[in-house]
N, C-alpha and C. Protein backbone atom coordinates (compact mmCIF):
# COMPACT_ATOMS: atom_id res chain seq x y z
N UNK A 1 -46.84 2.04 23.98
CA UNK A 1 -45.64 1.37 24.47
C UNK A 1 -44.53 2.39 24.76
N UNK A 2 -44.51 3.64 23.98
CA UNK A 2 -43.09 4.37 24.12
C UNK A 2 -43.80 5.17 25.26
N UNK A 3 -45.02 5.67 25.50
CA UNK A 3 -44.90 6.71 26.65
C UNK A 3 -45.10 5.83 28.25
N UNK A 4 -45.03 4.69 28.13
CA UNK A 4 -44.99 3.68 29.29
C UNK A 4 -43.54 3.49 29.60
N UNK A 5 -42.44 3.57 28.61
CA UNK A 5 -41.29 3.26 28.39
C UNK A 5 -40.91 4.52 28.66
N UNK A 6 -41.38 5.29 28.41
CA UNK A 6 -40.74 7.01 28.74
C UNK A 6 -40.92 7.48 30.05
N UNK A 7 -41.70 7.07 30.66
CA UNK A 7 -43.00 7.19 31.93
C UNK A 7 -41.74 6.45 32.71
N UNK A 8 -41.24 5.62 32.96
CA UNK A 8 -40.53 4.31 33.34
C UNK A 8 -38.87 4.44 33.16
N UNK A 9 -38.41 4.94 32.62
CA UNK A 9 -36.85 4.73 32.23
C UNK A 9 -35.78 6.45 32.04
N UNK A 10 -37.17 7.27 31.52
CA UNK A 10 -37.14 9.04 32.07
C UNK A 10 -35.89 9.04 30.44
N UNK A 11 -36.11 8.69 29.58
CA UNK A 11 -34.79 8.84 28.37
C UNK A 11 -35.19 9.91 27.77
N UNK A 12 -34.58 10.51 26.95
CA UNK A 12 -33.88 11.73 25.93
C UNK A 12 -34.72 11.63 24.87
N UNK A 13 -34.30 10.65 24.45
CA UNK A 13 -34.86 10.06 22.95
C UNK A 13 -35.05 8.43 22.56
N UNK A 14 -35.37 8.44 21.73
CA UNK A 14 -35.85 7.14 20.89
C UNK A 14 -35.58 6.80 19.86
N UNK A 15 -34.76 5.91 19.49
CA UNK A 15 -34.24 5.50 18.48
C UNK A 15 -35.13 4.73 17.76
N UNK A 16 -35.76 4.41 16.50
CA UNK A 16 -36.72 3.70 15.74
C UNK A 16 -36.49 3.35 14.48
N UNK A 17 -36.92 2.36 13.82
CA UNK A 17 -36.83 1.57 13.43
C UNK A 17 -38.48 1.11 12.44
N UNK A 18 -38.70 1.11 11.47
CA UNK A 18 -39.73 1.00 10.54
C UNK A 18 -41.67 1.43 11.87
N UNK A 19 -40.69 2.50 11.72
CA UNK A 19 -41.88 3.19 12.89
C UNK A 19 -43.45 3.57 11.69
N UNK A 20 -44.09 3.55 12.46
CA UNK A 20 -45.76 3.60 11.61
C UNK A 20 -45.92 4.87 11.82
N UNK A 21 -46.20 5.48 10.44
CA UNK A 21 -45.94 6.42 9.67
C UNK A 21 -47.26 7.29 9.44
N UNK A 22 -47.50 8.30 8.95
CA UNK A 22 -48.93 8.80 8.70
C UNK A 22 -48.49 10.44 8.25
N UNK A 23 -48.81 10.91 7.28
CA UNK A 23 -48.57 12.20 6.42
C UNK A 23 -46.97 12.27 7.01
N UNK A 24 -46.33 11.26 6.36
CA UNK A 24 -44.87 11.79 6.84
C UNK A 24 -44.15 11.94 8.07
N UNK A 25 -44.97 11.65 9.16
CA UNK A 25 -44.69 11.92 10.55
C UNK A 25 -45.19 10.79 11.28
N UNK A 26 -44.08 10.40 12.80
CA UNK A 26 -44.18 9.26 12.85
C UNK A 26 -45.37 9.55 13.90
N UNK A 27 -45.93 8.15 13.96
CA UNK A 27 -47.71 8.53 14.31
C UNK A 27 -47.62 7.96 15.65
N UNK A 28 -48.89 8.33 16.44
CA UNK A 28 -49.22 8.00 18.17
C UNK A 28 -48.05 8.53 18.77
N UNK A 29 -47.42 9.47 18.74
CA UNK A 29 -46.78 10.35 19.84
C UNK A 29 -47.34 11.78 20.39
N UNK A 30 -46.22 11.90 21.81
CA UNK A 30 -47.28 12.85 21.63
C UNK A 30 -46.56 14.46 21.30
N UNK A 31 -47.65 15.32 21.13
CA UNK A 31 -47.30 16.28 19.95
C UNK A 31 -46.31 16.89 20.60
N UNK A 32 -45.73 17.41 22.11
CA UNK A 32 -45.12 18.04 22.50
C UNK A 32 -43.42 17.07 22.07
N UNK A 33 -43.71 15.80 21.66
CA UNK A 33 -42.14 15.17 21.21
C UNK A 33 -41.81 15.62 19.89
N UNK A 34 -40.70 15.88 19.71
CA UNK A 34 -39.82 15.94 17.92
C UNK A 34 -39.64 15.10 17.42
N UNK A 35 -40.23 14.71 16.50
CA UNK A 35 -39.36 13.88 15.31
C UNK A 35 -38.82 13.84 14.29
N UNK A 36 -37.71 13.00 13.79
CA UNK A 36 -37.63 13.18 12.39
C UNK A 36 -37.23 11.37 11.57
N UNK A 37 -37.20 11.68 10.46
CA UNK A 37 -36.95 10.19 9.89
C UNK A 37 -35.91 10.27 8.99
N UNK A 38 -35.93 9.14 8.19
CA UNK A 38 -34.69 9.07 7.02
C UNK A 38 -35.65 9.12 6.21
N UNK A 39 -34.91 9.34 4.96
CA UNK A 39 -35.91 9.88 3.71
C UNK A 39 -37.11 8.86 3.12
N UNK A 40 -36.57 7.06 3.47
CA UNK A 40 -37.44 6.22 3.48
C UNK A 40 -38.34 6.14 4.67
N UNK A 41 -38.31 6.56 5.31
CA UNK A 41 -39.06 6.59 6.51
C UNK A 41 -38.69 5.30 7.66
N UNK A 42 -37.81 4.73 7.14
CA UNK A 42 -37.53 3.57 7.90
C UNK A 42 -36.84 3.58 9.23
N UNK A 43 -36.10 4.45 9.45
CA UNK A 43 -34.95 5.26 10.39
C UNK A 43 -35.86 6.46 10.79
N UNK A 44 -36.00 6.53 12.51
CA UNK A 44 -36.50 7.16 13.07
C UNK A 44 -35.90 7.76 14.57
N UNK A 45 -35.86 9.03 14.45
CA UNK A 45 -35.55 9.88 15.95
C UNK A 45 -36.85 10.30 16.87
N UNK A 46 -36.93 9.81 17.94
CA UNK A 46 -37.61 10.68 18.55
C UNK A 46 -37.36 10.79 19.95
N UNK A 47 -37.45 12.57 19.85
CA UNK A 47 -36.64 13.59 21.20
C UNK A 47 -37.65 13.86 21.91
N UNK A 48 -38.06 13.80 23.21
CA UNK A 48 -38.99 14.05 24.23
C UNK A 48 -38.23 15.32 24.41
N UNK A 49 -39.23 15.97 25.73
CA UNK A 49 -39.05 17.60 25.69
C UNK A 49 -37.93 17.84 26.78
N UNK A 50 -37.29 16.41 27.02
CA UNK A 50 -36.40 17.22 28.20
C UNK A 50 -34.80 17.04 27.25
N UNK A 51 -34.54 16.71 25.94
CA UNK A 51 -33.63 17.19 24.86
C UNK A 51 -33.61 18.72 24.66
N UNK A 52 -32.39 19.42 24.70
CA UNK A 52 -32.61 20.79 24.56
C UNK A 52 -31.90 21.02 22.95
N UNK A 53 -32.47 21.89 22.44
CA UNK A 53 -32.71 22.51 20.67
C UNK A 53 -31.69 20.89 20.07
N UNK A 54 -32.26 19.97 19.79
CA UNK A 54 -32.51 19.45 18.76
C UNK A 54 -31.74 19.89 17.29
N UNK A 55 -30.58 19.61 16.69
CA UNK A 55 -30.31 20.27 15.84
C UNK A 55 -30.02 19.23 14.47
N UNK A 56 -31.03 18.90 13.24
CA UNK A 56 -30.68 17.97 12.55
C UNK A 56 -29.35 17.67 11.52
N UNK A 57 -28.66 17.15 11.63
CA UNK A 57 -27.35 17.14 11.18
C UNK A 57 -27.44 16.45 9.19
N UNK A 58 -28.04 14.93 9.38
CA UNK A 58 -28.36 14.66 7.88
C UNK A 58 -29.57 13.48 8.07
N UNK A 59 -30.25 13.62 7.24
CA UNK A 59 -31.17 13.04 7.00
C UNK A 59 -31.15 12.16 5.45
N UNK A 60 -30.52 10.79 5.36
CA UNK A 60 -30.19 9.94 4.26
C UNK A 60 -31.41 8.82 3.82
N UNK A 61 -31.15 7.89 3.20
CA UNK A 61 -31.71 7.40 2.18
C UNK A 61 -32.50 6.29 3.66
N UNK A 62 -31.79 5.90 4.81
CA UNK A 62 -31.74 5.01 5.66
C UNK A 62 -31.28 5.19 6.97
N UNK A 63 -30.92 6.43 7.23
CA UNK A 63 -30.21 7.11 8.25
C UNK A 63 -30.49 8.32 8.37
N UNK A 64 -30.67 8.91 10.02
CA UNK A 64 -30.99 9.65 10.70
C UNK A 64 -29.94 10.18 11.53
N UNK A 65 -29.75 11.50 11.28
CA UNK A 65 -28.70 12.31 12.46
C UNK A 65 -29.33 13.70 13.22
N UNK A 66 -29.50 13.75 14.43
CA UNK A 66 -29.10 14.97 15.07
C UNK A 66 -28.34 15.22 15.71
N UNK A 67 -28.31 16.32 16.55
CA UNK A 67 -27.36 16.80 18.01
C UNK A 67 -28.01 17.72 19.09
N UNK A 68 -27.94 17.14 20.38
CA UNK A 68 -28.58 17.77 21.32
C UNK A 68 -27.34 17.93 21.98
N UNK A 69 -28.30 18.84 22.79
CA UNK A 69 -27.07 19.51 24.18
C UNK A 69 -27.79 19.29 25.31
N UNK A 70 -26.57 18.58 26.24
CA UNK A 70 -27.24 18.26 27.53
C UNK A 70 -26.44 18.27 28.90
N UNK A 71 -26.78 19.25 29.48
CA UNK A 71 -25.39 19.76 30.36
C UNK A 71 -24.39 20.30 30.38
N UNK A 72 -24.41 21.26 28.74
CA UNK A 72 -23.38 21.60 28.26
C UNK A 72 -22.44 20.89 27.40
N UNK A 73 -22.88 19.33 27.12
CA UNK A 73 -21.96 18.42 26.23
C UNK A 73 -23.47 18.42 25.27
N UNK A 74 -22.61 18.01 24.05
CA UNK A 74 -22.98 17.75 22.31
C UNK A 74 -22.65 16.80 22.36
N UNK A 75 -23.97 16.28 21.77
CA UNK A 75 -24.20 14.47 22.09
C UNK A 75 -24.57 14.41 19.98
N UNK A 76 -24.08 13.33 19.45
CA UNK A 76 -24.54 12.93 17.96
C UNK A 76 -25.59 12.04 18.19
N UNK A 77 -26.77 12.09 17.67
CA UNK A 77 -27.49 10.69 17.42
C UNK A 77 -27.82 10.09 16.53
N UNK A 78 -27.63 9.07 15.78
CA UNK A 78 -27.92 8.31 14.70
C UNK A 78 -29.30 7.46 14.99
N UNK A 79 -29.31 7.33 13.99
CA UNK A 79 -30.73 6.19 13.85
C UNK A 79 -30.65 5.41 12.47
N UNK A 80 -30.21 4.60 12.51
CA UNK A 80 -29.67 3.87 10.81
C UNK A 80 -30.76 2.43 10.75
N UNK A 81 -31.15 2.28 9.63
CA UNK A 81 -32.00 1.12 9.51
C UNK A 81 -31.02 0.34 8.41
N UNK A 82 -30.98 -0.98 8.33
CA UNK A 82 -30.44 -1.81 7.58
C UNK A 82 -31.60 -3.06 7.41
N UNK A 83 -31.92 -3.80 6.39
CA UNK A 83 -32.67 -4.72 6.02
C UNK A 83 -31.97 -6.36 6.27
N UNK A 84 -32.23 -7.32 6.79
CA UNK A 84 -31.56 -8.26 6.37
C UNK A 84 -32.31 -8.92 5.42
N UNK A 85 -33.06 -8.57 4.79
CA UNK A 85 -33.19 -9.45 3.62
C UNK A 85 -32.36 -8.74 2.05
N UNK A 86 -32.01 -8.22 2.24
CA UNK A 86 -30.78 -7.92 1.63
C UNK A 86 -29.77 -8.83 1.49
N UNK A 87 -29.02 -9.72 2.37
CA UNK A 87 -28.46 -10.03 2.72
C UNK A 87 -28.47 -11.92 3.04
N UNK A 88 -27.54 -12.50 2.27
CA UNK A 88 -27.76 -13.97 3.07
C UNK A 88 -26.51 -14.48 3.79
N UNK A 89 -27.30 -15.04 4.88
CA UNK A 89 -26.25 -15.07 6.69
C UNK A 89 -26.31 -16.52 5.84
């Protein structure tokens, strides 16, 4: 689904969300992409190769940060997971 979506829309990165997991790394991509997660694995980045140096800022309990450069601007990216069952609406 993401390299049809990547194939199709030409994006940076990927923001994710209780992504499927395997020795720590998020699984079925392909190897030339970066990733990283939050320490639960629930919160997920992933940078295709046209992001230039990738630089990880913090990596939390539920949240994901880097910073790329693109054109000469410094871009932040988050990736934060929140549960609603935590929570009653």
């Amino acid at each position: 689904m993401l390299l049809k979506a990547a194939k199709q829309h030409q994006p940076d990165s990927f923001l994710v969300q209780e992504p499927h997991v395997k020795d720590g790394k998020i699984a079925g991509i392909p190897k030339c992409w970066k990733s990283w997660l939050s320490k639960s694995g629930k919160a997920g980045i992933i940078a295709l190769p046209t992001c230039s140096t990738p630089v990880v800022l913090s990596a939390k309990e539920n949240t994901m940060a880097i910073k790329i450069t693109k054109k000469s601007k410094a871009f932040t990216i988050i990736s934060s997971y929140s549960s609603n069952n935590k929570y009653q609406w």
